[in-house]
N, C-alpha and C. Protein backbone atom coordinates (compact mmCIF):
# COMPACT_ATOMS: atom_id res chain seq x y z
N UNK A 1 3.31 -6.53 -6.89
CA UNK A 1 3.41 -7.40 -8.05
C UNK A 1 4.87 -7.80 -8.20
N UNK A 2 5.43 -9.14 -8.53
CA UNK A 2 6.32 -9.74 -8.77
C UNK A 2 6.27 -10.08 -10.11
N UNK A 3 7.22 -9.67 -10.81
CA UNK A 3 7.77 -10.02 -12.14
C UNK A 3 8.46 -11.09 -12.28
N UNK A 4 8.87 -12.22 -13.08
CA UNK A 4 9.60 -13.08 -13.16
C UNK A 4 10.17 -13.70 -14.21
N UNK A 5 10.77 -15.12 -14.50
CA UNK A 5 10.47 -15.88 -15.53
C UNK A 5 9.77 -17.01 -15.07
N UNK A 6 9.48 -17.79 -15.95
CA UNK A 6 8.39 -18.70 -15.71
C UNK A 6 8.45 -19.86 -14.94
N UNK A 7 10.03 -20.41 -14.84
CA UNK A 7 10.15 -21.34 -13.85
C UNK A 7 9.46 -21.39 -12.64
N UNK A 8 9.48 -19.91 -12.15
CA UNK A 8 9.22 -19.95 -11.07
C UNK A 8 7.81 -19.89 -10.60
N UNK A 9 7.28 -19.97 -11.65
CA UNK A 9 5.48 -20.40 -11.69
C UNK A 9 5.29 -21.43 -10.16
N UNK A 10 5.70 -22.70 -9.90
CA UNK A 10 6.15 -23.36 -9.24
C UNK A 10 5.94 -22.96 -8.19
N UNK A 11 5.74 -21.79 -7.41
CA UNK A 11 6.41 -20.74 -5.89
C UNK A 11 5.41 -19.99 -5.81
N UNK A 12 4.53 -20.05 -6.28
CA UNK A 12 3.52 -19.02 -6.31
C UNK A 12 2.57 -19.43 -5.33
N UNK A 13 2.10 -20.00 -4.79
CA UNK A 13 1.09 -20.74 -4.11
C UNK A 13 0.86 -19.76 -2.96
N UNK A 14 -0.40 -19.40 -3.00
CA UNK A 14 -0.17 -17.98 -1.72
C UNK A 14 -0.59 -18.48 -0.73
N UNK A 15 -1.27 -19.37 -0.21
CA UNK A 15 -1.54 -20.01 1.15
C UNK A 15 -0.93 -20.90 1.94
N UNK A 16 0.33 -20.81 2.06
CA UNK A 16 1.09 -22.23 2.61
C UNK A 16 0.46 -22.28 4.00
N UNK A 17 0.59 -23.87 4.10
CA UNK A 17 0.03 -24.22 5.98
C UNK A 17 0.82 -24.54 6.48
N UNK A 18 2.31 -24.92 6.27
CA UNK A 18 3.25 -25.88 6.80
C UNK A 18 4.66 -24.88 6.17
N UNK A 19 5.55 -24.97 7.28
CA UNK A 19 6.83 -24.40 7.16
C UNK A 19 7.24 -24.91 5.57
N UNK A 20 7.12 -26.37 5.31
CA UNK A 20 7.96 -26.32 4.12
C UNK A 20 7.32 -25.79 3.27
N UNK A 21 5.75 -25.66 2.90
CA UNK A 21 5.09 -25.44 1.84
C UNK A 21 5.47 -23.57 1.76
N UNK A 22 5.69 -22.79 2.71
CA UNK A 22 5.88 -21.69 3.12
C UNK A 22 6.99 -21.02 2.34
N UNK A 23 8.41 -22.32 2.53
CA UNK A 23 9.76 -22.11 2.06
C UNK A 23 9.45 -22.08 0.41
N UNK A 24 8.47 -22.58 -0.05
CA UNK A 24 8.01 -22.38 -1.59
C UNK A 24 6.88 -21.91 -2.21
N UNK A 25 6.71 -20.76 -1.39
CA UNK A 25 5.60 -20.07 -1.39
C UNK A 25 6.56 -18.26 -1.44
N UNK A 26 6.73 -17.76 -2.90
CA UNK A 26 6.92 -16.58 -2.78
C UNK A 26 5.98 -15.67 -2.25
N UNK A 27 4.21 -16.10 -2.45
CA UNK A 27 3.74 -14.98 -1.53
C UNK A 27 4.01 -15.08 -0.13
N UNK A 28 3.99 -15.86 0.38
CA UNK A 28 3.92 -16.49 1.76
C UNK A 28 5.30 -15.77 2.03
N UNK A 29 6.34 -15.64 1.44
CA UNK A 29 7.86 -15.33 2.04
C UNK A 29 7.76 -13.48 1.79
N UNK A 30 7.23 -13.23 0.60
CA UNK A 30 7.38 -11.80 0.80
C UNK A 30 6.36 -10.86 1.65
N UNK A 31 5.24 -11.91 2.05
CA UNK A 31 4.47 -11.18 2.86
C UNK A 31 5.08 -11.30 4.54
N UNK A 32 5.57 -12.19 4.88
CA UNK A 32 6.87 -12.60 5.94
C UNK A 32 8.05 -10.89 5.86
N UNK A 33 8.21 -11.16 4.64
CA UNK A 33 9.59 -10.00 4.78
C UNK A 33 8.84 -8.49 4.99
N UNK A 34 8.07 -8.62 4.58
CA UNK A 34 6.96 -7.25 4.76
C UNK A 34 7.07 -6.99 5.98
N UNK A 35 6.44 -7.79 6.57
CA UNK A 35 5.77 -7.59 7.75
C UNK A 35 7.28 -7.75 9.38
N UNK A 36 8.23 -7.89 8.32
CA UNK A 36 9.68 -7.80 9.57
C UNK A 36 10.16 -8.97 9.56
N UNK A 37 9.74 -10.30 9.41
CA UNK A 37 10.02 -11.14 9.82
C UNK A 37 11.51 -11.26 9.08
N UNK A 38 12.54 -11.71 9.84
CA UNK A 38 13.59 -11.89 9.90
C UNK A 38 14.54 -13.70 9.29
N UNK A 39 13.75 -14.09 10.66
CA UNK A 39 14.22 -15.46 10.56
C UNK A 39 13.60 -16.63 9.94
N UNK A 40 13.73 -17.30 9.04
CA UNK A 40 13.40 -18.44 8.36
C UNK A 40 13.23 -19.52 8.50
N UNK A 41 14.46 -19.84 9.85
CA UNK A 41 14.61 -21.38 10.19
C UNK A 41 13.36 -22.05 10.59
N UNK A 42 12.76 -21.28 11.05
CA UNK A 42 11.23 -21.96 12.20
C UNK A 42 10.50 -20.99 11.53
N UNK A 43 9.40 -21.60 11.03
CA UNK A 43 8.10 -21.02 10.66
C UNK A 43 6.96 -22.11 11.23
N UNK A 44 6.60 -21.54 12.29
CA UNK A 44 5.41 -22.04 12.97
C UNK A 44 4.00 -22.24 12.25
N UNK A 45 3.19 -22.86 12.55
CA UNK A 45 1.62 -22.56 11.83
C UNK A 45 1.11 -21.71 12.48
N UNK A 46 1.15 -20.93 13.61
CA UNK A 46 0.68 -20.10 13.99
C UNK A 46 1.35 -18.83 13.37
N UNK A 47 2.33 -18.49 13.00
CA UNK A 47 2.94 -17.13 12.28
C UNK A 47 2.28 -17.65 10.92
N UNK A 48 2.39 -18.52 10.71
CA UNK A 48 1.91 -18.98 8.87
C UNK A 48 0.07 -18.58 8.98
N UNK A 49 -0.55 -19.13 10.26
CA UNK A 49 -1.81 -18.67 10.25
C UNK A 49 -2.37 -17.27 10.17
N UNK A 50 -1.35 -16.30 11.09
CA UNK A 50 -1.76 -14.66 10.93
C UNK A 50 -2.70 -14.35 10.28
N UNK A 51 -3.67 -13.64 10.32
CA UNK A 51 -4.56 -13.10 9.69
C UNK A 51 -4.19 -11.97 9.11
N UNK A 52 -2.94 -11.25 9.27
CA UNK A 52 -2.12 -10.46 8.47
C UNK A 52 -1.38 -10.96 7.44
N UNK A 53 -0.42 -11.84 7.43
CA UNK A 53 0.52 -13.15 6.65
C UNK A 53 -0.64 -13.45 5.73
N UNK A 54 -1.85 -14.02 5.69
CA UNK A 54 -2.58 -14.40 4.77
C UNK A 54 -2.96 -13.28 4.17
N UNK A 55 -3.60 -12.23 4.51
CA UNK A 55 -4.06 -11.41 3.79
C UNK A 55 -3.33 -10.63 3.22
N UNK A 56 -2.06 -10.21 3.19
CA UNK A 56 -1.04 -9.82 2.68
C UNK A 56 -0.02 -10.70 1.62
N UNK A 57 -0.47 -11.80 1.90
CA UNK A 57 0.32 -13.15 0.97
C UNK A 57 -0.96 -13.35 -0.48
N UNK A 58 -2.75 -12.78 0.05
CA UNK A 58 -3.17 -13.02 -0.98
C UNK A 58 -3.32 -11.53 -1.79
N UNK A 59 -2.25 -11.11 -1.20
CA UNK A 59 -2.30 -9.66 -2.67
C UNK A 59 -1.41 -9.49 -3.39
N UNK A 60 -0.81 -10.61 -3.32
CA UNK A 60 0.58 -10.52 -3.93
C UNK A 60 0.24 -11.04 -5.34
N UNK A 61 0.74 -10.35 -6.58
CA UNK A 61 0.28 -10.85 -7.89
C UNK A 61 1.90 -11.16 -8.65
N UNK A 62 1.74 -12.31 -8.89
CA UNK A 62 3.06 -12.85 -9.66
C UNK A 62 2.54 -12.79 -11.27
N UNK A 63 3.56 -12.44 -12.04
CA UNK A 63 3.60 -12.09 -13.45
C UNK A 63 4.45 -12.53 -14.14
N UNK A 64 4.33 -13.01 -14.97
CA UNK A 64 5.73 -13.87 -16.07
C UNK A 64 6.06 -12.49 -17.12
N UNK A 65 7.04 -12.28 -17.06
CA UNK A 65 7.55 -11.13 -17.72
C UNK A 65 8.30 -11.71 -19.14
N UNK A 66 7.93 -11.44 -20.28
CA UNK A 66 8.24 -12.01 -21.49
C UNK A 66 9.94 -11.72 -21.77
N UNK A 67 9.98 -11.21 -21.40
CA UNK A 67 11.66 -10.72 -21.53
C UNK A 67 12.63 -11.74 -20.21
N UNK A 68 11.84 -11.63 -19.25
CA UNK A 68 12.88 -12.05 -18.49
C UNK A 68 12.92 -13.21 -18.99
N UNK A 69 11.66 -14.10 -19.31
CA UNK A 69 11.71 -15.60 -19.69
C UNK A 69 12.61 -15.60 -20.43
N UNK A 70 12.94 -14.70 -21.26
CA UNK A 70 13.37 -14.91 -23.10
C UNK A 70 15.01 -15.30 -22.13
N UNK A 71 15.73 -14.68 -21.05
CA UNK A 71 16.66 -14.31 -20.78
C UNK A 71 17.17 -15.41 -19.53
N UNK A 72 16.43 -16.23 -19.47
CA UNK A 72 16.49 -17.18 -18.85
C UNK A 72 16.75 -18.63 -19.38
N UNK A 73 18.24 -19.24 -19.07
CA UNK A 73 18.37 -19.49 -17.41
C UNK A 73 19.51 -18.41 -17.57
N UNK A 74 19.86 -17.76 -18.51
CA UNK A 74 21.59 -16.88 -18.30
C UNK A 74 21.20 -15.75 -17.26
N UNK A 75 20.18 -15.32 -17.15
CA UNK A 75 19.71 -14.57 -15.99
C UNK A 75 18.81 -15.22 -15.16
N UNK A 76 18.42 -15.01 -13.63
CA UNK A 76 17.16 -14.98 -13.34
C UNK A 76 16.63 -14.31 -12.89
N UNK A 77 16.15 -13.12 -13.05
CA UNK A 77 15.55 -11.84 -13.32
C UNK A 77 14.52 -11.64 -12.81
N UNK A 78 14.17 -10.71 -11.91
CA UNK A 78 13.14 -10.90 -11.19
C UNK A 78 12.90 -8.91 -10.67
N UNK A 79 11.61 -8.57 -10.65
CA UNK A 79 11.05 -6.78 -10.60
C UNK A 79 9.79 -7.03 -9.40
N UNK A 80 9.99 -6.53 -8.15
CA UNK A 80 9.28 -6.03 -7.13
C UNK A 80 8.92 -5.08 -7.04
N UNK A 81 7.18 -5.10 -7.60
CA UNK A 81 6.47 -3.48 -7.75
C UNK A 81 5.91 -3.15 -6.19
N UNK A 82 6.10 -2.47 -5.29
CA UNK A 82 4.68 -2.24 -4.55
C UNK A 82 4.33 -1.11 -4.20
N UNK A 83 3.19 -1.15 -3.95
CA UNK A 83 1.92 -0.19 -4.29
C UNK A 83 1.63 0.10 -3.17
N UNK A 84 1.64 1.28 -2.40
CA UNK A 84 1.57 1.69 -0.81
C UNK A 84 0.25 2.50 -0.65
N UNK A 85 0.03 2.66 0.55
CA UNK A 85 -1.32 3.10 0.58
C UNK A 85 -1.56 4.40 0.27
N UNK A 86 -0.27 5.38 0.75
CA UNK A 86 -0.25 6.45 0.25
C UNK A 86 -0.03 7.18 -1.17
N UNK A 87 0.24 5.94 -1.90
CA UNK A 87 -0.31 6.42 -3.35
C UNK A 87 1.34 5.88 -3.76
N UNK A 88 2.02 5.89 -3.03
CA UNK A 88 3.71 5.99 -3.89
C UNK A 88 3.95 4.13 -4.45
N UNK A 89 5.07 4.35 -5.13
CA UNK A 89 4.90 2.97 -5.85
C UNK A 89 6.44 3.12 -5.88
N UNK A 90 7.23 1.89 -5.08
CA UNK A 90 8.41 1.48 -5.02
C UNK A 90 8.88 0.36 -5.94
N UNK A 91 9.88 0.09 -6.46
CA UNK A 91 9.80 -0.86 -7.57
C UNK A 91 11.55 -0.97 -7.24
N UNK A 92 12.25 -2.43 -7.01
CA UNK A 92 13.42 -3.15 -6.94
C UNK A 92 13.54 -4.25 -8.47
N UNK A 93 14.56 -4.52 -8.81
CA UNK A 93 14.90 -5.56 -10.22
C UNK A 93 16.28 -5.81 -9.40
N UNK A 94 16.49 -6.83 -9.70
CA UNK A 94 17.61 -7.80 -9.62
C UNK A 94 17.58 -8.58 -11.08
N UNK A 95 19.19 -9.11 -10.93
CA UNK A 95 18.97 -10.09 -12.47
C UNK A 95 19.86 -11.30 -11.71
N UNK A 96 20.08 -11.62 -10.69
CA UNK A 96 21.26 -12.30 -9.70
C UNK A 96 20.90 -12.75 -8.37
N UNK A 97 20.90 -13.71 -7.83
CA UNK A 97 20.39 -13.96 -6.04
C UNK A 97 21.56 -13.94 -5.82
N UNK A 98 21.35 -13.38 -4.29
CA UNK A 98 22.32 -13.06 -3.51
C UNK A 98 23.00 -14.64 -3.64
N UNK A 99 24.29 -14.59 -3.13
CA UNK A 99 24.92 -15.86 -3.33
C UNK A 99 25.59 -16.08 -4.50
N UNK A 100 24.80 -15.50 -5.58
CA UNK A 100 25.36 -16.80 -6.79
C UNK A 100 26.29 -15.60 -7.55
N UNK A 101 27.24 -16.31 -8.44
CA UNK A 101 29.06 -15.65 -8.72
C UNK A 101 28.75 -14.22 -9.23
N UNK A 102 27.44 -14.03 -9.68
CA UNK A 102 27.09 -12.29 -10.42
C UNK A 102 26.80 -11.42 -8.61
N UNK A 103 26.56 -11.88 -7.75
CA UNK A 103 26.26 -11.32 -6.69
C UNK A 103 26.64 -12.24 -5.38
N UNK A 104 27.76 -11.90 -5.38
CA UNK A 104 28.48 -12.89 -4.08
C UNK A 104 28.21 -12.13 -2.88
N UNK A 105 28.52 -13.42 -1.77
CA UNK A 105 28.21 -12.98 -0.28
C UNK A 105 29.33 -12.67 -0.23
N UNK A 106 29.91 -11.36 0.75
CA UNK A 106 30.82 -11.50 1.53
C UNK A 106 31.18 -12.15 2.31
N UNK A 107 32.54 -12.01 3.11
CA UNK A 107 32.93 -13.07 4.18
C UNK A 107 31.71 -13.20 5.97
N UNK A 108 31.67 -11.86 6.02
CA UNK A 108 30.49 -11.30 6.92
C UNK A 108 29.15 -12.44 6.84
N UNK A 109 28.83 -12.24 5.60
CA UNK A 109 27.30 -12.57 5.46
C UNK A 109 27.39 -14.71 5.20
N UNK A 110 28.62 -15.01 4.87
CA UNK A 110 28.93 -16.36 4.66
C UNK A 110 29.10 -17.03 5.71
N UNK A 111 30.00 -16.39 6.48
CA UNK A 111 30.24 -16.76 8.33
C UNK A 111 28.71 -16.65 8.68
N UNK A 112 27.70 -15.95 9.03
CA UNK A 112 26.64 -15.54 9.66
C UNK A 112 25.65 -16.57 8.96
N UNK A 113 25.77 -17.04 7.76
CA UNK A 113 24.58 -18.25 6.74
C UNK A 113 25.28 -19.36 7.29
N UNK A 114 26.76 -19.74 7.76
CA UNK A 114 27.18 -20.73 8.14
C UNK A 114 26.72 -21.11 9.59
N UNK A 115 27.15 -19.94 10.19
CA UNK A 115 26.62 -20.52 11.52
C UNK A 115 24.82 -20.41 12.10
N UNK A 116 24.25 -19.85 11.03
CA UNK A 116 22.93 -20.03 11.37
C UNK A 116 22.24 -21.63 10.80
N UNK A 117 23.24 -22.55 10.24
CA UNK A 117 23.05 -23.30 9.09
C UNK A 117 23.32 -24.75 10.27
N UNK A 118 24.76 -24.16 10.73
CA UNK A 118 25.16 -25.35 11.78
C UNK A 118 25.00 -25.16 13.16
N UNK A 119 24.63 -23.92 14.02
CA UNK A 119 24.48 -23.86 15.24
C UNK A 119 23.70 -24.72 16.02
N UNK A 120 22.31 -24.89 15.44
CA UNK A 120 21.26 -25.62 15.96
C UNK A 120 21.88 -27.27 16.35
N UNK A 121 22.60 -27.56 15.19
CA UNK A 121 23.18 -29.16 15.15
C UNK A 121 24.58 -29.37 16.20
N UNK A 122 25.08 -28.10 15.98
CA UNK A 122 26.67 -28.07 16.35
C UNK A 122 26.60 -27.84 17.62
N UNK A 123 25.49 -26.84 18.15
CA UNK A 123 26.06 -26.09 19.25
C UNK A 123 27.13 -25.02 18.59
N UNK A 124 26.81 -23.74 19.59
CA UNK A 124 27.35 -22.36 19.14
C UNK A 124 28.89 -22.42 18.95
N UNK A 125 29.32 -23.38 20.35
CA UNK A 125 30.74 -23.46 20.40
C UNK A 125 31.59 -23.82 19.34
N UNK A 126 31.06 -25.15 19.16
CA UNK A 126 31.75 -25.94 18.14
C UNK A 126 31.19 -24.92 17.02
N UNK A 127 30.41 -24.78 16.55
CA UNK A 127 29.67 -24.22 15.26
C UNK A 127 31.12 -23.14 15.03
N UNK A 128 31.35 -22.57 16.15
CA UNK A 128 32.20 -21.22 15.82
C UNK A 128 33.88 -21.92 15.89
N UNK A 129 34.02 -22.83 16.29
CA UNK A 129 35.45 -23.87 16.02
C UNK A 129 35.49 -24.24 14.81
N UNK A 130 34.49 -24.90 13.86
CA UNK A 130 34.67 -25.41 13.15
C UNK A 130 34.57 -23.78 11.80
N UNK A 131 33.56 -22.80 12.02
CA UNK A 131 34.30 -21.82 11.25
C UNK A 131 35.58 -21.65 11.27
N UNK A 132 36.06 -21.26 12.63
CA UNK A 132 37.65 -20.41 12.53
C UNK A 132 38.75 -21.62 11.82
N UNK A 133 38.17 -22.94 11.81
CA UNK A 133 39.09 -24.38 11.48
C UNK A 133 38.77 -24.05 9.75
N UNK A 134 37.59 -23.77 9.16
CA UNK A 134 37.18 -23.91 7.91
C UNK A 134 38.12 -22.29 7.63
N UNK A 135 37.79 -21.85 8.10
CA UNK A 135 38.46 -20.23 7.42
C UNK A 135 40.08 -20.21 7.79
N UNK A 136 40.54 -21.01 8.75
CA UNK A 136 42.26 -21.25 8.65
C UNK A 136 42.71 -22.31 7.83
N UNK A 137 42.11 -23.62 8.15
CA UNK A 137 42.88 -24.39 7.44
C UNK A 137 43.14 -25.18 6.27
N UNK A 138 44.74 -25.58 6.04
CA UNK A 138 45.02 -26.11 4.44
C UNK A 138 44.39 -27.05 4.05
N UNK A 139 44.06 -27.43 2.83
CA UNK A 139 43.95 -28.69 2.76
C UNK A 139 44.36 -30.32 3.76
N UNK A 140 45.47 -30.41 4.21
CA UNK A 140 45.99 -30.90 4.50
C UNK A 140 45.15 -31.22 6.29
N UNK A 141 45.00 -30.07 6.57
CA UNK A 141 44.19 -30.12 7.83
C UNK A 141 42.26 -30.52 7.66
N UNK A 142 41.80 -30.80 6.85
CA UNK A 142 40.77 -31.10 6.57
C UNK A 142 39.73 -32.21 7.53
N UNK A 143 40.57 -33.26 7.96
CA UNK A 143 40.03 -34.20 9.03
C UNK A 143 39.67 -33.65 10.05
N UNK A 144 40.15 -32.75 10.87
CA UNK A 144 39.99 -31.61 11.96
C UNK A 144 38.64 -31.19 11.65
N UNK A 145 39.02 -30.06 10.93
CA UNK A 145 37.20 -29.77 10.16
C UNK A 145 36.24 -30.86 10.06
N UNK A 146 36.17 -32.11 8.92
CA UNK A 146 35.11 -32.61 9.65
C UNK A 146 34.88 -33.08 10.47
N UNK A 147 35.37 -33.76 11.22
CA UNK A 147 35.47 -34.08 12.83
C UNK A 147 35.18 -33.03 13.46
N UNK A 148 35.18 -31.55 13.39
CA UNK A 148 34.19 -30.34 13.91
C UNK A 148 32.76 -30.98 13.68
N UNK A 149 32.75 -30.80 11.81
CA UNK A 149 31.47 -30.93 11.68
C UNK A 149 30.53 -31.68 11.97
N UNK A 150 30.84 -32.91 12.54
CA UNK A 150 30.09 -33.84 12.41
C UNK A 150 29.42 -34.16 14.07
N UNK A 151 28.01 -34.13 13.67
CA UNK A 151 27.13 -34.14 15.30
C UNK A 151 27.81 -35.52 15.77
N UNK A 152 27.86 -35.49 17.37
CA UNK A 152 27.95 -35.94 18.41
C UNK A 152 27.56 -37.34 17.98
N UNK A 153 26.41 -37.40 17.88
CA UNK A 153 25.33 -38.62 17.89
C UNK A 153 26.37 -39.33 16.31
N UNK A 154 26.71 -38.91 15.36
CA UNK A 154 27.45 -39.34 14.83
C UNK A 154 29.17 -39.68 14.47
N UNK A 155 29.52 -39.08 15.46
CA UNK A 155 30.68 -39.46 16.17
C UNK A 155 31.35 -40.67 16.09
N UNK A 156 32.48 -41.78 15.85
CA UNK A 156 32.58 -42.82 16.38
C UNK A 156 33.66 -42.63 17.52
């Protein structure tokens, strides 16, 4: 069971068929993280089809928690109950997503969202030039950087 506030009513949809519908599908993503899955970028219809992924995406029960609503948007607050077979019951709360200024990424985890963000477009090489260019340079050097960033095909 997922606790929440109510915005996120929105995300609930437990059957996604299509990568994007997937990316807004909290059951669909926590039955993904359950089950190991790692990577996000590519979600196939065949991993989205699983006969595990579904049946694990439709036990997922989302709950509007009256408090968190009340506490929302200054929080967004969110309680992961689950219920194991062996009887034990694990339970996580956050009031913060990773990322945002109450729970920042480190430099580690910002480099690693960057280059999983631009590799595909950049190529590894450049992808990792245009970090070490973004994490050295001044203002002043800024044209360098985007001229990293910017794909080939858009180039002049």
């Amino acid at each position: 069971m997922t606790e929440y506030y109510r915005q996120v009513a929105a995300f609930t949809t437990p059957q996604a068929e299509n990568a994007l519908a997937a990316r807004f599908s909290l059951p669909t993503l926590l039955a993904l993280v359950l089950l190991g899955q790692e990577d996000f970028r590519q979600l196939p219809p065949d991993l989205l089809a699983r006969p595990e992924v579904r049946t694990l995406a439709s036990r997922v029960r989302l709950v509007v928690d009256p408090a968190y609503d009340q506490q929302y948007p200054a929080t967004r607050s969110t309680r992961l109950t689950l219920w194991l077979r062996d009887g034990r019951r694990l339970e996580a709360e956050a009031h913060a997503a990773l990322g945002d200024p109450e729970c920042p990424l480190d430099d580690a985890a910002i480099d690693a969202k960057f280059l999983a963000l631009t590799t595909r477009t950049l190529g590894e090489e450049r992808a990792r030039r245009a970090l070490a260019a973004l994490r050295t340079s001044e203002e002043e050097d800024l044209r360098a950087v985007v001229a990293l960033l910017t794909p080939a095909s858009r180039r002049q």
